[in-house]
Protein backbone atom coordinates (compact mmCIF):
# COMPACT_ATOMS: atom_id res chain seq x y z
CA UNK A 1 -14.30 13.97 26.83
CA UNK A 2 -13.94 18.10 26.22
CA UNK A 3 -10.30 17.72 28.23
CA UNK A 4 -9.02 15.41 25.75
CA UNK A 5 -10.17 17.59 22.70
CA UNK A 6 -8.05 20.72 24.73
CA UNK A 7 -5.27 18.28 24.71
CA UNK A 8 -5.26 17.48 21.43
CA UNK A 9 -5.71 20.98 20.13
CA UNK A 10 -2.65 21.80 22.80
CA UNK A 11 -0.75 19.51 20.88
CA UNK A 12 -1.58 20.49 17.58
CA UNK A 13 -0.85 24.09 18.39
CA UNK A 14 2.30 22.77 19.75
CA UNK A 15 3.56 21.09 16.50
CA UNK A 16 2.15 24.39 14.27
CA UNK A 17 4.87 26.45 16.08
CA UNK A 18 7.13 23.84 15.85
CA UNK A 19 6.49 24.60 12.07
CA UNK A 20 7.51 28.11 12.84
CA UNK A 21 10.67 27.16 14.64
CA UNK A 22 11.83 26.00 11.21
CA UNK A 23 10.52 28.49 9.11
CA UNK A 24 12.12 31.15 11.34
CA UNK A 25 15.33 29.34 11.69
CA UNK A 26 15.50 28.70 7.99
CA UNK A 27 15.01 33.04 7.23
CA UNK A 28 17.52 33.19 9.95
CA UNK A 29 15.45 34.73 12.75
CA UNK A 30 16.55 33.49 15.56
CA UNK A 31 14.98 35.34 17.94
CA UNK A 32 11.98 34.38 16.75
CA UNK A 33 12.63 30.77 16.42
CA UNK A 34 13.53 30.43 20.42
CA UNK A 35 10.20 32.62 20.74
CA UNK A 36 8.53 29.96 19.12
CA UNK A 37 10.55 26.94 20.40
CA UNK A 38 9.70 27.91 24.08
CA UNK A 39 5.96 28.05 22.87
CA UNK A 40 6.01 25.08 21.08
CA UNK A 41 7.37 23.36 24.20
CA UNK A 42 5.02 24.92 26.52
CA UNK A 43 1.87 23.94 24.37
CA UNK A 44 2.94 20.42 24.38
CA UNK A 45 3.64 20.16 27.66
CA UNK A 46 0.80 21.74 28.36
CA UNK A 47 -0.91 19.03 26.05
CA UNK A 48 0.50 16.12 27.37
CA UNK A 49 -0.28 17.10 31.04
CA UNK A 50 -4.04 17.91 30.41
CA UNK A 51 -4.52 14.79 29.03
C-alpha cells in the first residue's frame, strides 16, 4: 500500500512542475521550462512505473 502512495505523490510532483513548465514558458524562461519539462517527465515516469 506505501508504493502506491510514492506513486501517487510521483505523479503529483510530476503535474506541479508541469505547472512550472507553463509558468516559465509564459515569463519566457526557457531554460527553465525544459529544466522543468525533463523533471516533470521523469517524475511521472517515475510514477507510473512504481505503481
Amino acid at each position: 500500500m506505501s508504493s502506491n502512495w510514492t506513486a501517487v505523490a510521483m505523479i503529483f510532483v510530476g503535474l506541479f512542475m508541469i505547472g512550472g513548465v507553463f509558468s516559465f514558458a509564459k515569463q519566457g524562461i526557457k531554460a527553465g521550462a525544459v529544466v522543468l519539462g525533463v523533471g516533470a517527465a521523469l517524475a511521472i515516469t517515475a510514477g507510473v512505473l512504481w505503481w
